[in-house]
C-alpha atoms as a PDB file:
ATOM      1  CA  UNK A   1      92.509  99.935  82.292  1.00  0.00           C
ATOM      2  CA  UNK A   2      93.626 100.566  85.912  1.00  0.00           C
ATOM      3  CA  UNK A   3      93.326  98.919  88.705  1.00  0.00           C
ATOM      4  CA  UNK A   4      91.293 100.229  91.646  1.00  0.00           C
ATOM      5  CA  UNK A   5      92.502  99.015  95.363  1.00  0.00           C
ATOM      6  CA  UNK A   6      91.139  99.531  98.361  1.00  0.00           C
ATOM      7  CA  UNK A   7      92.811  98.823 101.658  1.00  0.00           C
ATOM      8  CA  UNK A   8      92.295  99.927 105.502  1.00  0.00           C
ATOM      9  CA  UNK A   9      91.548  98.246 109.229  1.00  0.00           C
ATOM     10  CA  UNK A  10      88.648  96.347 109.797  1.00  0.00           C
ATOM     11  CA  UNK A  11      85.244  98.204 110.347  1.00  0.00           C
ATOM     12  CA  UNK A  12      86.618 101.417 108.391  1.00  0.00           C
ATOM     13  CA  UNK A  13      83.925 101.268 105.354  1.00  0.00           C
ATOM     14  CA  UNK A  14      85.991  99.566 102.331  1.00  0.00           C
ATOM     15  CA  UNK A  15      82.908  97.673 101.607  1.00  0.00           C
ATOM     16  CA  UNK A  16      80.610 100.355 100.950  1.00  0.00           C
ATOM     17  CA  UNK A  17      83.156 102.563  99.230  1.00  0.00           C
ATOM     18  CA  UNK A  18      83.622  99.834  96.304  1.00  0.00           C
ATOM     19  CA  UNK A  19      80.138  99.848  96.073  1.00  0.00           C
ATOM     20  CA  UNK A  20      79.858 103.315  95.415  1.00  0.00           C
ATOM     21  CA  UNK A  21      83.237 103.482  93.102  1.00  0.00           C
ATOM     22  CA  UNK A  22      81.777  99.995  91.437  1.00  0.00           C
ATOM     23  CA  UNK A  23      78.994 102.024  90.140  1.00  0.00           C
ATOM     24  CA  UNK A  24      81.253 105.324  88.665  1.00  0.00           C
ATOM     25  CA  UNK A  25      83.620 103.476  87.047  1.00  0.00           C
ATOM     26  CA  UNK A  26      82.000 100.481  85.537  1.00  0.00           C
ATOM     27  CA  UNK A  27      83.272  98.002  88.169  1.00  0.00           C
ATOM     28  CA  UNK A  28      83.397  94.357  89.423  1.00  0.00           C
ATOM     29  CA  UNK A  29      84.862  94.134  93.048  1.00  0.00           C
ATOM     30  CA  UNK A  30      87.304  91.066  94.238  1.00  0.00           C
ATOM     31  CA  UNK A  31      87.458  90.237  97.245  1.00  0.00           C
ATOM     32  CA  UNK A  32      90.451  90.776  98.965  1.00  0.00           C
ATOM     33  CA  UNK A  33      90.058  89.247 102.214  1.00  0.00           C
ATOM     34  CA  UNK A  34      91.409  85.752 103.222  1.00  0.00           C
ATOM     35  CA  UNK A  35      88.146  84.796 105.321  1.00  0.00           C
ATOM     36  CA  UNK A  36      85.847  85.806 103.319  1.00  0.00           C
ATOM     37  CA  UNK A  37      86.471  83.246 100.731  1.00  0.00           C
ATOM     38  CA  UNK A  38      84.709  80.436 102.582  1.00  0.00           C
ATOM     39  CA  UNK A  39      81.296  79.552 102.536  1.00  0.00           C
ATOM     40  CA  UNK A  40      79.270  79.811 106.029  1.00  0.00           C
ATOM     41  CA  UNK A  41      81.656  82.533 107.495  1.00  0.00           C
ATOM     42  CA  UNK A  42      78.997  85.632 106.776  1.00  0.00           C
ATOM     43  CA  UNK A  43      78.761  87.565 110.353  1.00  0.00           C
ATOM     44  CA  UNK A  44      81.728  87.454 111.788  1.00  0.00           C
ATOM     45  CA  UNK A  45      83.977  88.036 108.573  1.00  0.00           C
ATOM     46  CA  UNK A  46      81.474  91.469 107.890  1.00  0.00           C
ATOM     47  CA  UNK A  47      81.086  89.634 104.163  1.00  0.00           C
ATOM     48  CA  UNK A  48      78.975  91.690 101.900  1.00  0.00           C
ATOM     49  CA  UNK A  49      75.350  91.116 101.528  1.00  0.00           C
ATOM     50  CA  UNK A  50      73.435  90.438  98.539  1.00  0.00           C
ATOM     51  CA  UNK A  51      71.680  94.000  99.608  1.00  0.00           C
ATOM     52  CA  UNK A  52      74.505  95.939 100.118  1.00  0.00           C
ATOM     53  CA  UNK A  53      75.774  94.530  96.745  1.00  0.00           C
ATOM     54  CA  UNK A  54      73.003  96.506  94.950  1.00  0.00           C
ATOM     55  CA  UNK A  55      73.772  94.727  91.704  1.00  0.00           C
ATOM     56  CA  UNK A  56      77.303  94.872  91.345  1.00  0.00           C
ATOM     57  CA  UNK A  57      79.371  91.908  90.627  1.00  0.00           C
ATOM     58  CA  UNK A  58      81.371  90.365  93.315  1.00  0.00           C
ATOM     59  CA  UNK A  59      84.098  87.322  92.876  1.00  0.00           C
ATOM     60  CA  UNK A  60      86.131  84.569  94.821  1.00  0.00           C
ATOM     61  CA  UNK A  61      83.844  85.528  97.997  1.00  0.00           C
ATOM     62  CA  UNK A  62      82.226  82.049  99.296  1.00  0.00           C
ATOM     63  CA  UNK A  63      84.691  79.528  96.558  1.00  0.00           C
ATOM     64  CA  UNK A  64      85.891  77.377  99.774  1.00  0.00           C
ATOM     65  CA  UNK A  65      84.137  75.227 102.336  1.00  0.00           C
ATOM     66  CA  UNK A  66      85.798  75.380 105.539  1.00  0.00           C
ATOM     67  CA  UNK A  67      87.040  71.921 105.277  1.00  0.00           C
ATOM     68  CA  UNK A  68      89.367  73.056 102.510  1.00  0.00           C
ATOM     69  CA  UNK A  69      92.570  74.925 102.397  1.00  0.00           C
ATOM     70  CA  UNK A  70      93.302  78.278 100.393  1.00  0.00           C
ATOM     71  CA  UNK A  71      97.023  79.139 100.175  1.00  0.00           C
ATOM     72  CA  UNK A  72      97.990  82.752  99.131  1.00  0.00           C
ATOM     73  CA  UNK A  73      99.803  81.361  95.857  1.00  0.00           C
ATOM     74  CA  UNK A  74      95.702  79.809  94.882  1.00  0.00           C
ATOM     75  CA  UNK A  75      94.463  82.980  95.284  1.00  0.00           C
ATOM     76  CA  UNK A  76      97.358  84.893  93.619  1.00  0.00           C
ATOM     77  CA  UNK A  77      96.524  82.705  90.698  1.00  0.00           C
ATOM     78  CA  UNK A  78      92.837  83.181  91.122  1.00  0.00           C
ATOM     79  CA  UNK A  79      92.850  86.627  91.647  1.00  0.00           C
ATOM     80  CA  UNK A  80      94.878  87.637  88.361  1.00  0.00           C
ATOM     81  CA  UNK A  81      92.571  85.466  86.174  1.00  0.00           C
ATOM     82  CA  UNK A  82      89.788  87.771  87.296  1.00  0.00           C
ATOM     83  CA  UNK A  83      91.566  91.050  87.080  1.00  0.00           C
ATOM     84  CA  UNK A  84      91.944  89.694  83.647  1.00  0.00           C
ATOM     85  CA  UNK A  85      89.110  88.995  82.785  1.00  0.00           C
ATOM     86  CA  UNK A  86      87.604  92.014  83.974  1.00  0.00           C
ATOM     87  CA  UNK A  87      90.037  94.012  82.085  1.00  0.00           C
ATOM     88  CA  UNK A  88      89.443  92.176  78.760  1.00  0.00           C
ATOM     89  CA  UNK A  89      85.443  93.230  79.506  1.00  0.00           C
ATOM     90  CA  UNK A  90      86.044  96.797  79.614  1.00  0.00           C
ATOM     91  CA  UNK A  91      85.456  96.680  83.459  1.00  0.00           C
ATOM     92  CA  UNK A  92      87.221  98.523  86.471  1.00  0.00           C
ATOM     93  CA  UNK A  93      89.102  95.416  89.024  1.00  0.00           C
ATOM     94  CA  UNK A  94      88.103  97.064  91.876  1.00  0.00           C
ATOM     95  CA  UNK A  95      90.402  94.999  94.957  1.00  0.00           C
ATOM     96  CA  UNK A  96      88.805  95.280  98.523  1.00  0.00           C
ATOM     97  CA  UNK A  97      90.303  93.794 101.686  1.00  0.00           C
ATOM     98  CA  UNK A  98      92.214  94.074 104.542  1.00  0.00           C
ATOM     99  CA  UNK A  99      94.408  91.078 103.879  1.00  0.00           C
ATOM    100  CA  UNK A 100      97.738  92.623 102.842  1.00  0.00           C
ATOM    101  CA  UNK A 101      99.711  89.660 101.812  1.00  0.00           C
ATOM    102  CA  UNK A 102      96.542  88.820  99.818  1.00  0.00           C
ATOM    103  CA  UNK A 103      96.845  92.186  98.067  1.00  0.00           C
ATOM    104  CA  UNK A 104     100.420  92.200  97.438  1.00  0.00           C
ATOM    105  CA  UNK A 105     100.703  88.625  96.170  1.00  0.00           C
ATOM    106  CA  UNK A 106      98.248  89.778  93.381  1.00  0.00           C
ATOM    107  CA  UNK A 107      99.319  92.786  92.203  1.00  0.00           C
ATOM    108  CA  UNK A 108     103.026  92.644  92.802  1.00  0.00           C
ATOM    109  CA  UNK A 109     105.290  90.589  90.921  1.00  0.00           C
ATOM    110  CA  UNK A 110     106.080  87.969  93.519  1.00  0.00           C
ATOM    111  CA  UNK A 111     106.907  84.088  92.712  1.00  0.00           C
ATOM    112  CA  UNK A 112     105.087  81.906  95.090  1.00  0.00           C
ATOM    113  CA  UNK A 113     106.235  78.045  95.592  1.00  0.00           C
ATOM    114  CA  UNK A 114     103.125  76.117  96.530  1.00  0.00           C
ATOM    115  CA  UNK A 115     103.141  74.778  99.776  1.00  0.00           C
ATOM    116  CA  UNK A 116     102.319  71.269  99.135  1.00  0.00           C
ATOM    117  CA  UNK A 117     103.256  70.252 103.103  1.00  0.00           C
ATOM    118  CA  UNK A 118     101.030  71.198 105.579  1.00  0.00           C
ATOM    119  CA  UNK A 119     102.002  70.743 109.610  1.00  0.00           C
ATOM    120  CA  UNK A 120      99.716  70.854 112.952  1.00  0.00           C
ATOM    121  CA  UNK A 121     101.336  73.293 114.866  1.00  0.00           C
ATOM    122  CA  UNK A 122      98.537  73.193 117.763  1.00  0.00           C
ATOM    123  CA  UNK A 123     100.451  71.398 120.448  1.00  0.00           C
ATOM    124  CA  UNK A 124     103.526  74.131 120.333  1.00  0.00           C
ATOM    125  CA  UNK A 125     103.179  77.276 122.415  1.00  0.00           C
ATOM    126  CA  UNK A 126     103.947  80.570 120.476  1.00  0.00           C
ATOM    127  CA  UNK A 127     107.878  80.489 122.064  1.00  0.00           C
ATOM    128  CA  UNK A 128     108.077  77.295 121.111  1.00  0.00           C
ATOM    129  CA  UNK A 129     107.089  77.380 117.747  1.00  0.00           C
ATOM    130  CA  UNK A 130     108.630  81.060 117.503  1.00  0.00           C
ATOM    131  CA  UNK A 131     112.336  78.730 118.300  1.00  0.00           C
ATOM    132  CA  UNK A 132     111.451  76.413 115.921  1.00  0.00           C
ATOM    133  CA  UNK A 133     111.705  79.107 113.018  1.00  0.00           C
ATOM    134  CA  UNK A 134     114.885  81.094 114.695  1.00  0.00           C
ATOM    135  CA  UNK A 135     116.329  77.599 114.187  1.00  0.00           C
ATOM    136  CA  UNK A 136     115.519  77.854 110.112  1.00  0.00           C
ATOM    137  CA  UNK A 137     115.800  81.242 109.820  1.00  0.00           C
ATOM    138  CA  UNK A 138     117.723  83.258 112.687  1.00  0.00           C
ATOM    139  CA  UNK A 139     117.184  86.563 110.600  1.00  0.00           C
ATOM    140  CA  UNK A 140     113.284  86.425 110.244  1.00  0.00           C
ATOM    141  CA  UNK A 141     111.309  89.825 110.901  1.00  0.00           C
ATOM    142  CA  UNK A 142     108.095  87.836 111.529  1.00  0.00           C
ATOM    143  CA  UNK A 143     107.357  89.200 115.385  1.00  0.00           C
ATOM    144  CA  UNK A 144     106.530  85.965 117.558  1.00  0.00           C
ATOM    145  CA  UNK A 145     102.692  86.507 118.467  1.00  0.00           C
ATOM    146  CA  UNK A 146     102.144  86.641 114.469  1.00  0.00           C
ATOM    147  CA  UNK A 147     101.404  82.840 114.870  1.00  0.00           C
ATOM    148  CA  UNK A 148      99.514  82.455 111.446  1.00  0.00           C
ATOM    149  CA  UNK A 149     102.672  83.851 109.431  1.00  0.00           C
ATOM    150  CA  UNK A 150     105.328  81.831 111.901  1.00  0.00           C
ATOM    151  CA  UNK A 151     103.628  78.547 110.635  1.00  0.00           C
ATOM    152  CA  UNK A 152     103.234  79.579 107.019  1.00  0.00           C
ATOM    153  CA  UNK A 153     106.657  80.579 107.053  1.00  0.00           C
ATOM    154  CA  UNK A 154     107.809  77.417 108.421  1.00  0.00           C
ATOM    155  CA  UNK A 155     105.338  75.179 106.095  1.00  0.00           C
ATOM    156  CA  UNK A 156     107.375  77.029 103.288  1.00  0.00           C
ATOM    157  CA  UNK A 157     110.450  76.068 104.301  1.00  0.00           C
ATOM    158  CA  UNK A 158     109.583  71.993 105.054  1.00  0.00           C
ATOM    159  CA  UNK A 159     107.508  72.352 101.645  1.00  0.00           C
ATOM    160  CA  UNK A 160     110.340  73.978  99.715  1.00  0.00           C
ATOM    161  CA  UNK A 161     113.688  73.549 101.844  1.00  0.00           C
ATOM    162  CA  UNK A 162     113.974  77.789 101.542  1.00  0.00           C
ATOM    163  CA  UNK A 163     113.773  79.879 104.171  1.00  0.00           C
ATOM    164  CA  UNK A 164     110.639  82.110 103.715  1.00  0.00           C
ATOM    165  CA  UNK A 165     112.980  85.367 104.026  1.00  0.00           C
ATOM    166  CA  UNK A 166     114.583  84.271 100.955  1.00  0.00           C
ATOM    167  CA  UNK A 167     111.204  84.335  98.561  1.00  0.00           C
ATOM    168  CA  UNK A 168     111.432  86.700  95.521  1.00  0.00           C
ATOM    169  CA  UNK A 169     110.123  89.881  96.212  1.00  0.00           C
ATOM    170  CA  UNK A 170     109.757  93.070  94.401  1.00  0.00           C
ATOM    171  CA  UNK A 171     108.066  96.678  94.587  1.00  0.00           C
ATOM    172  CA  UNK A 172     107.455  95.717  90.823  1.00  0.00           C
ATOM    173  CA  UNK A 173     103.416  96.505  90.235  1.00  0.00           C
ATOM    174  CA  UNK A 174     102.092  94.226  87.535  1.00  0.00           C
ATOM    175  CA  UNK A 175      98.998  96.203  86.926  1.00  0.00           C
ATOM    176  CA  UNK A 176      98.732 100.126  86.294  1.00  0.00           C
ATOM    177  CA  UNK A 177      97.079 100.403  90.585  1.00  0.00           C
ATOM    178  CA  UNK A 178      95.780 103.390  92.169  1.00  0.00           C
ATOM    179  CA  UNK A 179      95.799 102.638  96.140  1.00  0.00           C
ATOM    180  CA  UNK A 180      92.906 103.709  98.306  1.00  0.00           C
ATOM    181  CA  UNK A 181      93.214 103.868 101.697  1.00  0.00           C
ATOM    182  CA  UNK A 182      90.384 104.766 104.144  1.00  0.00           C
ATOM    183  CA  UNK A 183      91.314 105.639 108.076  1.00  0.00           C
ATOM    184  CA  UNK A 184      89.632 107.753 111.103  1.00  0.00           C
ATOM    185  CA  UNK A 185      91.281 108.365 114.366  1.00  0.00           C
ATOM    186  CA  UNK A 186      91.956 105.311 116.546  1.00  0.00           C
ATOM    187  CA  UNK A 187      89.279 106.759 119.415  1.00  0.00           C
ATOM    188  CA  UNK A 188      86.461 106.237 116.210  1.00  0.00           C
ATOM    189  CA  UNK A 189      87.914 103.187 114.583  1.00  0.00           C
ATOM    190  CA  UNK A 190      87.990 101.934 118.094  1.00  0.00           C
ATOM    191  CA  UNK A 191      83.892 102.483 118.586  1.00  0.00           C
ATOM    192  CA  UNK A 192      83.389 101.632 115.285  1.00  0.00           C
ATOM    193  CA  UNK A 193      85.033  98.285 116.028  1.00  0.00           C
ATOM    194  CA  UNK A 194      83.029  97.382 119.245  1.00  0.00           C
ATOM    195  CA  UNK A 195      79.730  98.666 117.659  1.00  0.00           C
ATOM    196  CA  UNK A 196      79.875  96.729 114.873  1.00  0.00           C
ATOM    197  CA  UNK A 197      80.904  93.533 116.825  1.00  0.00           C
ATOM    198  CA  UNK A 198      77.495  94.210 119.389  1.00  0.00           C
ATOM    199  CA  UNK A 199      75.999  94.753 115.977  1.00  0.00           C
ATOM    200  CA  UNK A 200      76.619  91.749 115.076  1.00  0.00           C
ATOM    201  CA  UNK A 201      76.028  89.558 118.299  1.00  0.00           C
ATOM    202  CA  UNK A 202      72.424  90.936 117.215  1.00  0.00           C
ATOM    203  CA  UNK A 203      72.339  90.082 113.701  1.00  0.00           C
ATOM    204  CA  UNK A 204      72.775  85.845 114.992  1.00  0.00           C
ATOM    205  CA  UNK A 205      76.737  85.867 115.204  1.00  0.00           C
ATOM    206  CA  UNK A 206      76.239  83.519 118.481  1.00  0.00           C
ATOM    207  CA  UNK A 207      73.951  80.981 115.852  1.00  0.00           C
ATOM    208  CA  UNK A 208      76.192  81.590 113.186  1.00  0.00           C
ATOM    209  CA  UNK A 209      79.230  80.401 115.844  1.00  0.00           C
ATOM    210  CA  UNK A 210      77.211  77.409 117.118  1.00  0.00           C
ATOM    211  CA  UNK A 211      76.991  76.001 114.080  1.00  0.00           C
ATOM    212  CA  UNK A 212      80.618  75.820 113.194  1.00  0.00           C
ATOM    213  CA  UNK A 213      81.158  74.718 116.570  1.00  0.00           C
ATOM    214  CA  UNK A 214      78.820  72.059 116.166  1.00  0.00           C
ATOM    215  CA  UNK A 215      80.711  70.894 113.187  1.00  0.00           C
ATOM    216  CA  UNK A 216      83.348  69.892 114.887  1.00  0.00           C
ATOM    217  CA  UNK A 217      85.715  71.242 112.099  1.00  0.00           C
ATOM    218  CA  UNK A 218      88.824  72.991 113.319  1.00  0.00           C
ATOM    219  CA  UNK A 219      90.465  73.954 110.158  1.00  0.00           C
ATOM    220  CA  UNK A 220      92.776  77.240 109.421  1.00  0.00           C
ATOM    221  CA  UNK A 221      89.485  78.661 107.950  1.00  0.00           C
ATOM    222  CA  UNK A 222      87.654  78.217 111.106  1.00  0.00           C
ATOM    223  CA  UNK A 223      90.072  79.290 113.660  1.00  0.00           C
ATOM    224  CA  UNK A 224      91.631  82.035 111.549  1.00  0.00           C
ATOM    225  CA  UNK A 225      89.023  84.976 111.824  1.00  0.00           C
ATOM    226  CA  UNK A 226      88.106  86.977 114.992  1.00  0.00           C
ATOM    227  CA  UNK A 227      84.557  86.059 116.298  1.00  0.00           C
ATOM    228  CA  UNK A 228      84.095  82.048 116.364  1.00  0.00           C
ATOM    229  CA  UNK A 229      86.759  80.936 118.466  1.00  0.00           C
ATOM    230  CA  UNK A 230      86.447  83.588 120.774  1.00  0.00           C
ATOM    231  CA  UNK A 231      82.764  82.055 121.295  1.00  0.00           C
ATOM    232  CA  UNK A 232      84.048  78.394 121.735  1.00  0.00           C
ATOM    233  CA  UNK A 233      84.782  78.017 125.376  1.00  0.00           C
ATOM    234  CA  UNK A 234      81.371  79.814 126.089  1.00  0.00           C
ATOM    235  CA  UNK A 235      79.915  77.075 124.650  1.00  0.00           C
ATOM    236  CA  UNK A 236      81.701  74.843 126.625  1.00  0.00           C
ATOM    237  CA  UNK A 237      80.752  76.626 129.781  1.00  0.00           C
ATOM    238  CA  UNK A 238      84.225  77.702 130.110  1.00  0.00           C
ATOM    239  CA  UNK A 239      83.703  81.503 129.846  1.00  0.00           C
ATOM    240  CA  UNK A 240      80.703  84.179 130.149  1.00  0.00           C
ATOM    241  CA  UNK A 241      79.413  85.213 126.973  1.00  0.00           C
ATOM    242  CA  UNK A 242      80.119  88.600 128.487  1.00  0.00           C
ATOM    243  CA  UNK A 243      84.215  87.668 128.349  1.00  0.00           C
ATOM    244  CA  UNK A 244      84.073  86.027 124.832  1.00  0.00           C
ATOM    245  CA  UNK A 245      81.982  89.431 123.657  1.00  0.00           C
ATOM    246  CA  UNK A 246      84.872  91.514 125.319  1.00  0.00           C
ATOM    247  CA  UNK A 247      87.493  89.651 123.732  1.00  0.00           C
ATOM    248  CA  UNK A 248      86.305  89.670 120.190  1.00  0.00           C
ATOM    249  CA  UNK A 249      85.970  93.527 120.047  1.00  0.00           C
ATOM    250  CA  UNK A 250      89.801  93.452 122.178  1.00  0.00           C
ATOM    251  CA  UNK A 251      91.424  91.274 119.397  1.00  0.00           C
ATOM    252  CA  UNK A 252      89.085  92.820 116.495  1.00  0.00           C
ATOM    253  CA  UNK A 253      91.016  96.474 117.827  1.00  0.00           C
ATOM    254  CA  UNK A 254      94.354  94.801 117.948  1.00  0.00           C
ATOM    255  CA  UNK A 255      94.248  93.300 114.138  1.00  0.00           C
ATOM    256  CA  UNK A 256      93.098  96.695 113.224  1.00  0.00           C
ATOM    257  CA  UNK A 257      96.192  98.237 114.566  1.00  0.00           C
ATOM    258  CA  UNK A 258      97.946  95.273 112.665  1.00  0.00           C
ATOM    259  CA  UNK A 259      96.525  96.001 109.444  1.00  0.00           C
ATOM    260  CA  UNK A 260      97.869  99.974 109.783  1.00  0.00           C
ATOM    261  CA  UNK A 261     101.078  98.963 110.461  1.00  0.00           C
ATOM    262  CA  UNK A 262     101.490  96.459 107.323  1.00  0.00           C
ATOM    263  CA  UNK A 263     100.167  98.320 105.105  1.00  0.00           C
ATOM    264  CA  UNK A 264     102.201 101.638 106.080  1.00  0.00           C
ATOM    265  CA  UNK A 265     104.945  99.775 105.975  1.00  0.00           C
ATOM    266  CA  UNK A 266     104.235  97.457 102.700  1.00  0.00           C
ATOM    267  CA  UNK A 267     102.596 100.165 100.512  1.00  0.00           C
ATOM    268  CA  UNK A 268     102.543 103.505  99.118  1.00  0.00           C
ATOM    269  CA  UNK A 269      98.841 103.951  99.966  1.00  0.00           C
ATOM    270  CA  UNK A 270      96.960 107.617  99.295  1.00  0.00           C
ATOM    271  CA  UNK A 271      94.669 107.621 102.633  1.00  0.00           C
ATOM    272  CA  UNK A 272      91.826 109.357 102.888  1.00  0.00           C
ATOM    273  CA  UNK A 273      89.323 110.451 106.216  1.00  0.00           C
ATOM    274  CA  UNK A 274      86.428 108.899 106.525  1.00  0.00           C
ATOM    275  CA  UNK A 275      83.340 111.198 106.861  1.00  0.00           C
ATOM    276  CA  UNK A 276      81.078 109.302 108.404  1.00  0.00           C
ATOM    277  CA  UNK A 277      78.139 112.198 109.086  1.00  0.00           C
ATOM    278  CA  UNK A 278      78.526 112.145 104.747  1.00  0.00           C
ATOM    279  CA  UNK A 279      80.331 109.696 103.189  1.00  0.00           C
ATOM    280  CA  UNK A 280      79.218 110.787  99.726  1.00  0.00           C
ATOM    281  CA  UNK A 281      81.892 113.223 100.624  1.00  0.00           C
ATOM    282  CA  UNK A 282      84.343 110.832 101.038  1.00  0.00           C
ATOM    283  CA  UNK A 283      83.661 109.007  97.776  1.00  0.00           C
ATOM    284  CA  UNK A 284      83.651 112.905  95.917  1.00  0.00           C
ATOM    285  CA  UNK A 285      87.476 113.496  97.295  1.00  0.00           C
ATOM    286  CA  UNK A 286      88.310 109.961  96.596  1.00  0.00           C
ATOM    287  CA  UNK A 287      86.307 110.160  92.836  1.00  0.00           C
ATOM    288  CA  UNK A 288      88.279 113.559  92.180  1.00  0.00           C
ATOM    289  CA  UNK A 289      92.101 111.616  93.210  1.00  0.00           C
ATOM    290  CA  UNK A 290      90.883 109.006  90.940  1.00  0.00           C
ATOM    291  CA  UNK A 291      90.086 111.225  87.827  1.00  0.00           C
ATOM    292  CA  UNK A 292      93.493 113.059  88.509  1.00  0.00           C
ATOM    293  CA  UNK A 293      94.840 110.056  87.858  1.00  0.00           C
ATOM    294  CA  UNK A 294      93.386 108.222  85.349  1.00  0.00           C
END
């Protein structure tokens, strides 16, 4: 049984896609996407709806509250036991996401220490911290406004007394994987990007904000995706709504450029155009690469 993967930017249509290859090939899609696993985080994250799941089975979306912590090497465990599962049913993995270390951790055969120690960072600036790893690891490739992976990679090393350069990694697939990858030219992922981000001011993202806010909660869940923070100093009558707005769809188009690069560079992906005046086309090219190589 192979697995089916499907990677690309944010906004790009990997969510209806494993719909539509969820019902060909006898699927059950896992999530792939590190916000998406918390509970309360529906607008801004784009998580599927129980609608646009149109009866297919979807796992490890909404396991975490946003009090709680989700390391990659939890869901590398997690996400293998349901690949096989799946696999053991008869049923297609189909993986969906644009988190790539997400993807790689669970297919790949990497070793992941758990990070038992875990550091507030908040009071350093980005240089600052950025120094703090040169002075651990003077080789690192992790670019200095990647603040997430600067702190992981620094969490590793007062958790494990590595450096996180020197983790075991391989190009070594554990499961039999075909890659999907959808893409459109930057001027359409662009519009798709702020479309979907006024589309979703509309659909209650400003409620949806407020009530994190509200909670006072200020965990790595909460201030990781694009779309709640952003809406935080409005709320404190720091900044129009009009600026947070603007700066959502800005840093929604610059993670999208993100995920392109990673994945180009971390994966042999087969990428396919998005036809989005008939994406039943799309899923026909993508269903005939598929049977070519089953």
């Amino acid at each position: 049984m192979k697995v089916i993967c499907i990677v690309g930017p944010t906004a790009v249509g990997k969510t209806k896609l494993s719909i539509e290859l969820a019902k060909i090939y006898n699927g059950e899609i896992i999530n792939a996407d590190s916000t998406q696993v918390y509970k309360d985080l529906d607008i801004a994250t784009a998580k599927v709806t129980k609608k646009e799941m149109e009866g297919i089975k979807h796992h490890l979306f909404d396991i975490k509250d946003i009090t709680e912590d989700y390391t990659v090497y939890e869901y590398q465990k997690d996400a293998r036991n349901k690949i096989d599962e799946l696999i053991k049913k008869n049923k297609t993995p189909i993986l969906v996401g644009g988190t790539g270390l997400y993807i790689k951790a669970c297919l790949y055969d990497y070793k992941f220490e758990e990070e038992t120690i875990k550091n507030d960072y908040s009071a350093y600036s980005n240089e600052e911290l950025y120094n703090k790893l040169l002075s651990i690891d003077s080789e690192t490739k992790i670019h200095i406004n990647n603040r997430k992976r600067v702190e992981r990679a620094l969490d590793y090393y007062y958790s494990n007394n590595k450096i996180f350069s020197s983790k075991e990694k391989t190009d070594k697939l554990l499961y039999d994987t075909i890659f999907i990858g959808l893409t459109t030219n930057r001027e359409n992922l662009y519009d798709r990007i702020n479309n979907r981000v006024d589309i979703m001011i509309k659909d209650g993202l400003i409620d949806e904000a407020k009530k994190i806010y509200d909670t006072n909660v200020r965990t790595k869940a909460v201030l990781t995706p694009i779309g709640y923070k952003e809406l935080f100093p409005y709320f404190e009558k720091k900044e129009s709504l009009e600026n947070s707005i603007e700066l959502i769809k800005q840093r929604s188009r610059r993670y999208a450029k993100r995920q392109y690069t990673w994945f180009n560079n971390q994966m042999k992906i087969n990428w396919f155009n998005t036809n989005y005046e008939d994406f039943n086309k799309t899923v026909e090219e993508i269903k005939k690469f598929i049977g070519g190589n089953l």
